[in-house]
PDB file of N, CA and C in Angstrom:
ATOM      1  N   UNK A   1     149.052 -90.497 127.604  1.00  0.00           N
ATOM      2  CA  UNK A   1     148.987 -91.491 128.647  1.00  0.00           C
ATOM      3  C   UNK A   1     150.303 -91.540 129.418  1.00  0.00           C
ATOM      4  N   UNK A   2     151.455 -91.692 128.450  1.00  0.00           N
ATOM      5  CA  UNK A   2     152.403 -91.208 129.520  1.00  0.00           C
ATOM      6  C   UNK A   2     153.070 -90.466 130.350  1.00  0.00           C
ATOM      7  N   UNK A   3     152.315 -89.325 130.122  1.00  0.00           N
ATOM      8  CA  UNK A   3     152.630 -88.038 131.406  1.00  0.00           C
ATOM      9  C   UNK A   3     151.714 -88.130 132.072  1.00  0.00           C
ATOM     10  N   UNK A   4     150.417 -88.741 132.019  1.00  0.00           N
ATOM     11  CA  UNK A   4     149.208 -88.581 133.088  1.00  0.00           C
ATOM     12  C   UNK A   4     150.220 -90.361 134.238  1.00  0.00           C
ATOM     13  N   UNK A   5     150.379 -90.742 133.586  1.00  0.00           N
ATOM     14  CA  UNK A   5     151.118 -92.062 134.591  1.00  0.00           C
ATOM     15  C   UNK A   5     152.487 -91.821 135.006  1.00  0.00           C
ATOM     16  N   UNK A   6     152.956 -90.508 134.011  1.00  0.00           N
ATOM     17  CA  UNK A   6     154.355 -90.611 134.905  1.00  0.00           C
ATOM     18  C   UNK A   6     154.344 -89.173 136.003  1.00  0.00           C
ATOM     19  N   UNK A   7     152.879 -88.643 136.316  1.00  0.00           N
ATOM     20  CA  UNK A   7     152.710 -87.385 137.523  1.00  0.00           C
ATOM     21  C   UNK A   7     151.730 -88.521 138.386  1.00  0.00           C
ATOM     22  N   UNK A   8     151.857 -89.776 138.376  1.00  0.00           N
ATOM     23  CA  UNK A   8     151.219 -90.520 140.095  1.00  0.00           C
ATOM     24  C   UNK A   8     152.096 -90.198 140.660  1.00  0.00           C
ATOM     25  N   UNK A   9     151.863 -91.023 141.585  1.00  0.00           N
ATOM     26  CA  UNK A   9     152.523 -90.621 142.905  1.00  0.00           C
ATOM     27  C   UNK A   9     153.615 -91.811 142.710  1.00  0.00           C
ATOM     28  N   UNK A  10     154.631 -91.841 143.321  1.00  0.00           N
ATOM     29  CA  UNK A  10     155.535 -93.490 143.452  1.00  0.00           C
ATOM     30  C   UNK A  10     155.318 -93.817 144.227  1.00  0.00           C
ATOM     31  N   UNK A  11     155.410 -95.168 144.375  1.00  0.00           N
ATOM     32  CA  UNK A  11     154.980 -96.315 145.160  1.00  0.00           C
ATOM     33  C   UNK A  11     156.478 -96.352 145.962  1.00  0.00           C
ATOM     34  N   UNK A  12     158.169 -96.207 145.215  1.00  0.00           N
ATOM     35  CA  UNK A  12     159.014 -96.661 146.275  1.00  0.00           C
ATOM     36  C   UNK A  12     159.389 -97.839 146.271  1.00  0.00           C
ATOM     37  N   UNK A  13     158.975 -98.769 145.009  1.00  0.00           N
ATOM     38  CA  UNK A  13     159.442 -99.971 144.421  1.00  0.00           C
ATOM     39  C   UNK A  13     160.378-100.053 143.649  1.00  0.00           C
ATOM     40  N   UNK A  14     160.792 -98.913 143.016  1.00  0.00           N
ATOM     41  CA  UNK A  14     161.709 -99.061 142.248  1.00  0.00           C
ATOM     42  C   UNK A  14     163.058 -98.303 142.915  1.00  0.00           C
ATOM     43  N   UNK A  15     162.969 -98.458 143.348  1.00  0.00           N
ATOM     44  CA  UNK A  15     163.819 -96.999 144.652  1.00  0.00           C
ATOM     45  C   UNK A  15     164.063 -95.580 144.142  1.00  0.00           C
ATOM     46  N   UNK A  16     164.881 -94.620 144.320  1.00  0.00           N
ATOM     47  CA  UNK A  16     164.144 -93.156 143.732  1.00  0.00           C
ATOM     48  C   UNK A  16     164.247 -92.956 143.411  1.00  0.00           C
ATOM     49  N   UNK A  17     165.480 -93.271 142.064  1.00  0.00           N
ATOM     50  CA  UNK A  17     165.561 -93.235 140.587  1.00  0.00           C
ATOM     51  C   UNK A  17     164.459 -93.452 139.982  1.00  0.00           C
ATOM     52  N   UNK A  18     163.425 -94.205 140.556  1.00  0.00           N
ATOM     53  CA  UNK A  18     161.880 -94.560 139.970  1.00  0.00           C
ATOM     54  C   UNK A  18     161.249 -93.135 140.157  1.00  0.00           C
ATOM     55  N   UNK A  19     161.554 -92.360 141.239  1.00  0.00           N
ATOM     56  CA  UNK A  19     160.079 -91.702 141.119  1.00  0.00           C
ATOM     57  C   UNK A  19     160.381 -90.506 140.235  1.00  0.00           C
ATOM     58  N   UNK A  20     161.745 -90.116 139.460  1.00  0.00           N
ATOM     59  CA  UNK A  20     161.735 -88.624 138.674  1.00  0.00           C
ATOM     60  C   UNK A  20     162.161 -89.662 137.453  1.00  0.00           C
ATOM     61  N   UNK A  21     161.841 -90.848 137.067  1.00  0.00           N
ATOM     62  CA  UNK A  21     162.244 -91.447 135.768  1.00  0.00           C
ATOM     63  C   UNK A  21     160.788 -90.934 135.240  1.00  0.00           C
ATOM     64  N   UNK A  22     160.534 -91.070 133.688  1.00  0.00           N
ATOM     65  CA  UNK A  22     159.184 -91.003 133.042  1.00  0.00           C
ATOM     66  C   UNK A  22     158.533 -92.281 132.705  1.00  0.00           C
ATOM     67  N   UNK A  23     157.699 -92.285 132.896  1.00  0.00           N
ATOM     68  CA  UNK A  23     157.062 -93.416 132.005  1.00  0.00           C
ATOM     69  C   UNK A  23     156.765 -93.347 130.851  1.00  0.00           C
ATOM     70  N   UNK A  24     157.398 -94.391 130.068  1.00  0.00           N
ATOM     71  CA  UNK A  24     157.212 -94.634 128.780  1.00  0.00           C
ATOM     72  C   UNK A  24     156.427 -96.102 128.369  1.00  0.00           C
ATOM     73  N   UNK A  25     155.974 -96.044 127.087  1.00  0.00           N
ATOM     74  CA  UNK A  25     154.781 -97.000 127.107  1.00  0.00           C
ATOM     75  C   UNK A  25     155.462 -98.211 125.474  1.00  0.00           C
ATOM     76  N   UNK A  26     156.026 -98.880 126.097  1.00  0.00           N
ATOM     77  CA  UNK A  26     156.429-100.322 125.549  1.00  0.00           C
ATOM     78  C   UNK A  26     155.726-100.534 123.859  1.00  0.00           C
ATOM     79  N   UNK A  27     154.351-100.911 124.574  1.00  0.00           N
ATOM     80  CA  UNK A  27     154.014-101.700 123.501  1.00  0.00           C
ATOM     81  C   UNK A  27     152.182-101.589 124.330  1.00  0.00           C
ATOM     82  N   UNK A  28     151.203-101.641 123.406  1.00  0.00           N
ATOM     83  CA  UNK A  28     150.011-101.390 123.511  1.00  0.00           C
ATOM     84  C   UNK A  28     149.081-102.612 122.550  1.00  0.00           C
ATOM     85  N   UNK A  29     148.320-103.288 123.595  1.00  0.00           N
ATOM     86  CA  UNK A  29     147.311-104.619 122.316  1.00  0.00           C
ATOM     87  C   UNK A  29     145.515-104.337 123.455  1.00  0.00           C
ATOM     88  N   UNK A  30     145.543-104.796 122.290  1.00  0.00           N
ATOM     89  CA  UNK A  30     143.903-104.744 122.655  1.00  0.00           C
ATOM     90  C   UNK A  30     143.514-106.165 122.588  1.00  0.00           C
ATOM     91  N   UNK A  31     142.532-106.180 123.114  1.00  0.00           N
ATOM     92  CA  UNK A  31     141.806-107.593 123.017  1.00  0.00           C
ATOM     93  C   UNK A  31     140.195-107.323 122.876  1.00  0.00           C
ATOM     94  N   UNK A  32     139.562-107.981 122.009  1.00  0.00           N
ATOM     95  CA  UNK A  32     138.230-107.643 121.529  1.00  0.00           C
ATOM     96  C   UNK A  32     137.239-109.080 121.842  1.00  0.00           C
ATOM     97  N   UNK A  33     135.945-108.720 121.922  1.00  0.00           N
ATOM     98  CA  UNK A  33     135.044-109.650 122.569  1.00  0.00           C
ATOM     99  C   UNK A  33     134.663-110.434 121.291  1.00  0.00           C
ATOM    100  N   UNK A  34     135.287-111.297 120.682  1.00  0.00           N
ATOM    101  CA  UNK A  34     134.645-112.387 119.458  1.00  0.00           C
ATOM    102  C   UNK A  34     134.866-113.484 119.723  1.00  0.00           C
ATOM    103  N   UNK A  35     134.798-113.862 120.962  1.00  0.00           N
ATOM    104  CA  UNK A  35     133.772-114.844 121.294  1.00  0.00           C
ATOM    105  C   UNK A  35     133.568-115.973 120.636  1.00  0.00           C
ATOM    106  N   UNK A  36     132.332-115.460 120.143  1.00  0.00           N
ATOM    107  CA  UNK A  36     131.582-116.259 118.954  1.00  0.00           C
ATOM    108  C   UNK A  36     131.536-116.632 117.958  1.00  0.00           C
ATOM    109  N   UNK A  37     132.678-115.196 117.100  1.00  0.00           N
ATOM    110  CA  UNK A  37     132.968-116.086 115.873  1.00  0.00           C
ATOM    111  C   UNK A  37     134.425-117.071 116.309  1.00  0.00           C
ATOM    112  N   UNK A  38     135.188-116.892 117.134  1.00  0.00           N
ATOM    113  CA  UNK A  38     136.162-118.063 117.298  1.00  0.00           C
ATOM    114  C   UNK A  38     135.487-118.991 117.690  1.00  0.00           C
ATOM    115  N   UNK A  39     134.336-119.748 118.346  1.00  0.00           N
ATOM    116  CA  UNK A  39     133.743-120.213 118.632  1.00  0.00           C
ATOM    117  C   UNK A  39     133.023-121.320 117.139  1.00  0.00           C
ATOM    118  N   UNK A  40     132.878-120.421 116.432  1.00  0.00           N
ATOM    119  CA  UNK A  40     132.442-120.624 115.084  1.00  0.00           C
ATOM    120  C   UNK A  40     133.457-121.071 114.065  1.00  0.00           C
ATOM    121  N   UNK A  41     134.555-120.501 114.282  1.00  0.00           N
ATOM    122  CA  UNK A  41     136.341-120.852 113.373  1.00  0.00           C
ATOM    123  C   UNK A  41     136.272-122.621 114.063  1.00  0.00           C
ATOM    124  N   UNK A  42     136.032-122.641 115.267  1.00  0.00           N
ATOM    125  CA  UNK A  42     136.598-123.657 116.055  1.00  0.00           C
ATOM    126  C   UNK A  42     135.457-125.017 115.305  1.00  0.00           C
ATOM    127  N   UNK A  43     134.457-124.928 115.275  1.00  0.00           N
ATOM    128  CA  UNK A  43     133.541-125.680 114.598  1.00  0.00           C
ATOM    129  C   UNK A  43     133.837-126.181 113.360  1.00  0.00           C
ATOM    130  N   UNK A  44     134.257-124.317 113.055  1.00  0.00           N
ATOM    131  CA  UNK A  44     134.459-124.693 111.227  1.00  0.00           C
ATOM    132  C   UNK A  44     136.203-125.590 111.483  1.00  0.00           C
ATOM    133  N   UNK A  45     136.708-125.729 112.033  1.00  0.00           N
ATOM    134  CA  UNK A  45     137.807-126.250 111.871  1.00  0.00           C
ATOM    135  C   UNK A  45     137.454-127.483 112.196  1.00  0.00           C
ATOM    136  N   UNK A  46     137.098-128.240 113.020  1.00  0.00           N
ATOM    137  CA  UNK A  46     136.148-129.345 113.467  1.00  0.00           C
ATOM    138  C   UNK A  46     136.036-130.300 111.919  1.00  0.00           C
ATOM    139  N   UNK A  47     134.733-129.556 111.328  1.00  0.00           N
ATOM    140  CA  UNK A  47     134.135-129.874 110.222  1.00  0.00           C
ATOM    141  C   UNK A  47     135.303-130.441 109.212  1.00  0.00           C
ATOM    142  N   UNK A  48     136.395-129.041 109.086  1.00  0.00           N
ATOM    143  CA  UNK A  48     137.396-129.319 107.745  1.00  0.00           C
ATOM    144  C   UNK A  48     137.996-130.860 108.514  1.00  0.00           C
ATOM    145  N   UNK A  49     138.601-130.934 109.430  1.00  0.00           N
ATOM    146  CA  UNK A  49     139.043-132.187 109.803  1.00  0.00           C
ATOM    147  C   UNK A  49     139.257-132.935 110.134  1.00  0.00           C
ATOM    148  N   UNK A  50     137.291-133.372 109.788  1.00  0.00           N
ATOM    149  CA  UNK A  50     136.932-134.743 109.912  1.00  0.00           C
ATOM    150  C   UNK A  50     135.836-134.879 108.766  1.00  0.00           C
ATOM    151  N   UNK A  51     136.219-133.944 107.739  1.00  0.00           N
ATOM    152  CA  UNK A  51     135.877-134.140 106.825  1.00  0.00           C
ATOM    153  C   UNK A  51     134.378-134.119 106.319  1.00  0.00           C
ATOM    154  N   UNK A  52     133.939-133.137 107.250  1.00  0.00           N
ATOM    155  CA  UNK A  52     132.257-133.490 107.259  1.00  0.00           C
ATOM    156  C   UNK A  52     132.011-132.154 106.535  1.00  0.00           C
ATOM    157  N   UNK A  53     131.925-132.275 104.990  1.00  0.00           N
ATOM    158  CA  UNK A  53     131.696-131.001 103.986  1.00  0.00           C
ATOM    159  C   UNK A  53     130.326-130.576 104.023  1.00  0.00           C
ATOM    160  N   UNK A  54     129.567-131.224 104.653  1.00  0.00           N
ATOM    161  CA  UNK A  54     127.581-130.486 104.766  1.00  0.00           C
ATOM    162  C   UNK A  54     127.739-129.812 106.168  1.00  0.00           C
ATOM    163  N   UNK A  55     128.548-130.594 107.189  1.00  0.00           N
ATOM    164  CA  UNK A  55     128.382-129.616 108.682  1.00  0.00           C
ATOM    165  C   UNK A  55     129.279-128.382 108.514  1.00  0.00           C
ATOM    166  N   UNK A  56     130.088-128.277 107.635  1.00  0.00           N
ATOM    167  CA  UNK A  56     131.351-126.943 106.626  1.00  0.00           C
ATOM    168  C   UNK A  56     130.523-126.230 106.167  1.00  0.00           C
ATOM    169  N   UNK A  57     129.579-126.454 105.268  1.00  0.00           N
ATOM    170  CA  UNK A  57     128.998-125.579 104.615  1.00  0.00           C
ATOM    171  C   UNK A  57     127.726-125.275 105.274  1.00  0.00           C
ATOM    172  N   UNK A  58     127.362-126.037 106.194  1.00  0.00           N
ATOM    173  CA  UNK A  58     126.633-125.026 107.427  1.00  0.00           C
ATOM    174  C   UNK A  58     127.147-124.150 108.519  1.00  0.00           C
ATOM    175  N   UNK A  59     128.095-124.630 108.915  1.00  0.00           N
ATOM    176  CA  UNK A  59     128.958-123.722 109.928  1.00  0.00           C
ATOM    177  C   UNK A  59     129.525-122.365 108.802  1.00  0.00           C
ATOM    178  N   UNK A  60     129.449-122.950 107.701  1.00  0.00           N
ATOM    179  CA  UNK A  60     130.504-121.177 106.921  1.00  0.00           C
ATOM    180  C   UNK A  60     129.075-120.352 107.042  1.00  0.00           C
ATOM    181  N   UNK A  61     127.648-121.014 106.147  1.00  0.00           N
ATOM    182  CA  UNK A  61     126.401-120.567 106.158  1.00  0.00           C
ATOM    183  C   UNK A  61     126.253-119.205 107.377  1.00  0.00           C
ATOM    184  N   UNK A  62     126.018-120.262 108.507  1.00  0.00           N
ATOM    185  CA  UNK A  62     125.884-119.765 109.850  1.00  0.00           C
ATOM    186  C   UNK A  62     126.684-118.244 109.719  1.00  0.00           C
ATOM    187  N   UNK A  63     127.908-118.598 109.637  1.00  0.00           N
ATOM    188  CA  UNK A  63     129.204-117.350 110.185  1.00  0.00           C
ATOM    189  C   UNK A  63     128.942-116.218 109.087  1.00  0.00           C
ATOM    190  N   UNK A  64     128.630-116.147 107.774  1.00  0.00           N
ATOM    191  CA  UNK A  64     128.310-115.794 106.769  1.00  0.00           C
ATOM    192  C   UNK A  64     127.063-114.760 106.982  1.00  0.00           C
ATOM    193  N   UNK A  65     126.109-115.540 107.631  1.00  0.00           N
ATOM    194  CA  UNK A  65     124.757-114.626 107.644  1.00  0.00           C
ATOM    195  C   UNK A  65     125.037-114.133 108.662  1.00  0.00           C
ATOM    196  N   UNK A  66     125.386-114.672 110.145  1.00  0.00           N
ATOM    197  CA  UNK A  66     125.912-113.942 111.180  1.00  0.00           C
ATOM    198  C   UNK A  66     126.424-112.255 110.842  1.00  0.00           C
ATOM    199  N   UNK A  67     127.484-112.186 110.475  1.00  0.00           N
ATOM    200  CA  UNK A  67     128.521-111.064 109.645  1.00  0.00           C
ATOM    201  C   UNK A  67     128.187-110.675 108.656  1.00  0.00           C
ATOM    202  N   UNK A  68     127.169-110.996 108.158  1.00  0.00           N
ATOM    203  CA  UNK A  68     126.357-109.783 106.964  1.00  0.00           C
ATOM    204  C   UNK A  68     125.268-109.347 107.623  1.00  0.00           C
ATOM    205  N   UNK A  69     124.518-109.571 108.267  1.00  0.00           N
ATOM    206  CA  UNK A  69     123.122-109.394 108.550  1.00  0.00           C
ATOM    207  C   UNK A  69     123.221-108.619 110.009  1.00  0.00           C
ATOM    208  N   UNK A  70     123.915-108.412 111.226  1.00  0.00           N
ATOM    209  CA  UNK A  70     123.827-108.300 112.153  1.00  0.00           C
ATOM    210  C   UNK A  70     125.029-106.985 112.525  1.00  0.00           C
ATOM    211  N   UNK A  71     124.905-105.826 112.564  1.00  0.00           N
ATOM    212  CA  UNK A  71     125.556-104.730 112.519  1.00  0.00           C
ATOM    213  C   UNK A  71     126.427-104.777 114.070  1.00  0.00           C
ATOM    214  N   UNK A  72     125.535-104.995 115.173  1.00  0.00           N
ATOM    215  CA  UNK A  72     125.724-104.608 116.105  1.00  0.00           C
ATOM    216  C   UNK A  72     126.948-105.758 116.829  1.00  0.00           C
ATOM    217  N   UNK A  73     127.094-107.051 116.003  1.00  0.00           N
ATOM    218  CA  UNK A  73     127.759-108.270 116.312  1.00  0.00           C
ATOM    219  C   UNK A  73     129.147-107.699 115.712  1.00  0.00           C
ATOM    220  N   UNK A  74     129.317-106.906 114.254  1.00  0.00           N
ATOM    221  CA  UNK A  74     129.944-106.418 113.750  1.00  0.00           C
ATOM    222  C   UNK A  74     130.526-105.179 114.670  1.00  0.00           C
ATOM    223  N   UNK A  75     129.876-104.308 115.113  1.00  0.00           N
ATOM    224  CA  UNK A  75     130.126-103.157 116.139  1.00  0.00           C
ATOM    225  C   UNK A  75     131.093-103.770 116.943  1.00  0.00           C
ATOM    226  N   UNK A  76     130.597-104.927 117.975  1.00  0.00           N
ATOM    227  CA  UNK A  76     131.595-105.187 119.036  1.00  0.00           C
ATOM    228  C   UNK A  76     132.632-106.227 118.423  1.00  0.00           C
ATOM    229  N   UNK A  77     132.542-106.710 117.940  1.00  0.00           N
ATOM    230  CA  UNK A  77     133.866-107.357 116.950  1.00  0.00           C
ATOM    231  C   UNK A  77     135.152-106.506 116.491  1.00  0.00           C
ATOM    232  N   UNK A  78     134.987-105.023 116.576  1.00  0.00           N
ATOM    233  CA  UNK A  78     135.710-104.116 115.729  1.00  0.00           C
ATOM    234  C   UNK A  78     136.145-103.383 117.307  1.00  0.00           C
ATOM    235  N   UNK A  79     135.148-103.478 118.354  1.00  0.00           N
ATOM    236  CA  UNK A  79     135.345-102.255 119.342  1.00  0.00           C
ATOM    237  C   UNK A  79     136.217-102.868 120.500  1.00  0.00           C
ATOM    238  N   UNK A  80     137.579-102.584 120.943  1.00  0.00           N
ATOM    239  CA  UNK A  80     138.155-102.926 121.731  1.00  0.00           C
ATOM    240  C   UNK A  80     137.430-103.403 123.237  1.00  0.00           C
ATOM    241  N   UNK A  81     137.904-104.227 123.972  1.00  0.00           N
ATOM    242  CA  UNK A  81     137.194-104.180 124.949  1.00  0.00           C
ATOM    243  C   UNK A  81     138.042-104.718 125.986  1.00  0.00           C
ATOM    244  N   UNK A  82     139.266-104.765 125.796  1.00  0.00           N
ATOM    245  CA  UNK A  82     140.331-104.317 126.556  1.00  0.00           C
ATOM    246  C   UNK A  82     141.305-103.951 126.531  1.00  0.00           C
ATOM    247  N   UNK A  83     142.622-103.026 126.919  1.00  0.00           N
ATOM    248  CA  UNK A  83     143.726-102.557 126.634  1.00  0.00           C
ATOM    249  C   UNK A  83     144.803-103.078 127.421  1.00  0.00           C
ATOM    250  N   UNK A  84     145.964-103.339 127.002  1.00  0.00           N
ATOM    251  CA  UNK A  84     147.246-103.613 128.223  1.00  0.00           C
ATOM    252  C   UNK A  84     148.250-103.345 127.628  1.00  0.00           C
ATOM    253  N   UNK A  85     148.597-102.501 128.615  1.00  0.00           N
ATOM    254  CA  UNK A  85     149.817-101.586 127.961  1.00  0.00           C
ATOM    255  C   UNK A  85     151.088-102.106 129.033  1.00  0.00           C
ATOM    256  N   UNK A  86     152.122-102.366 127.934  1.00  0.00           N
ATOM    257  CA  UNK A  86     153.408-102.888 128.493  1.00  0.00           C
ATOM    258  C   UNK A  86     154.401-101.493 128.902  1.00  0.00           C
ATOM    259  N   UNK A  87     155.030-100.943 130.195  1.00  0.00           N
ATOM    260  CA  UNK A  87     155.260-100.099 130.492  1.00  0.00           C
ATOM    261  C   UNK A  87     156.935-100.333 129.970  1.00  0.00           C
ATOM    262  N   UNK A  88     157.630 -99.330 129.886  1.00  0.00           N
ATOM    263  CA  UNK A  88     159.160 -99.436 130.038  1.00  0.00           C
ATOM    264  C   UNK A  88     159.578 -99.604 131.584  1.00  0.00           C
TER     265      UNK A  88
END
């Protein structure tokens, strides 16, 4: 990735020490589509405190069968679904 970004073209922002410098790549995070189970943490956190141990042990229930039973919820939970890469 960093020789395919450091043969663009320069933009001329950095003045022209920018355009024969290389690009080098910082630091790299992903961010993934779960949604739903934070959605579900957020409930279950709800439950723990306010103390409501039957709406707890339905919300864990829920998240529980969710994440055993459902492969494809599991698939995109694991599969990146965005990248941002911090440049030098």
């Amino acid at each position: 990735m960093e020789k395919r970004l450091t043969f663009f073209p320069a933009l001329g922002m950095d003045g022209p020490e920018g355009d024969v410098a290389p690009v080098k790549i910082g630091m790299i995070n992903f961010a993934f589509d779960n949604a739903e189970i934070i959605y579900g943490l957020k409930k279950r956190g709800q439950a723990i405190m306010n103390e409501e141990w039957r709406e707890l042990a339905i919300v864990n229930d829920n998240l529980t069968k969710r994440l055993n039973n459902n492969q494809d919820l599991m698939d995109k939970l694991q599969t990146p679904a965005v990248c941002f890469l911090t440049l030098e």
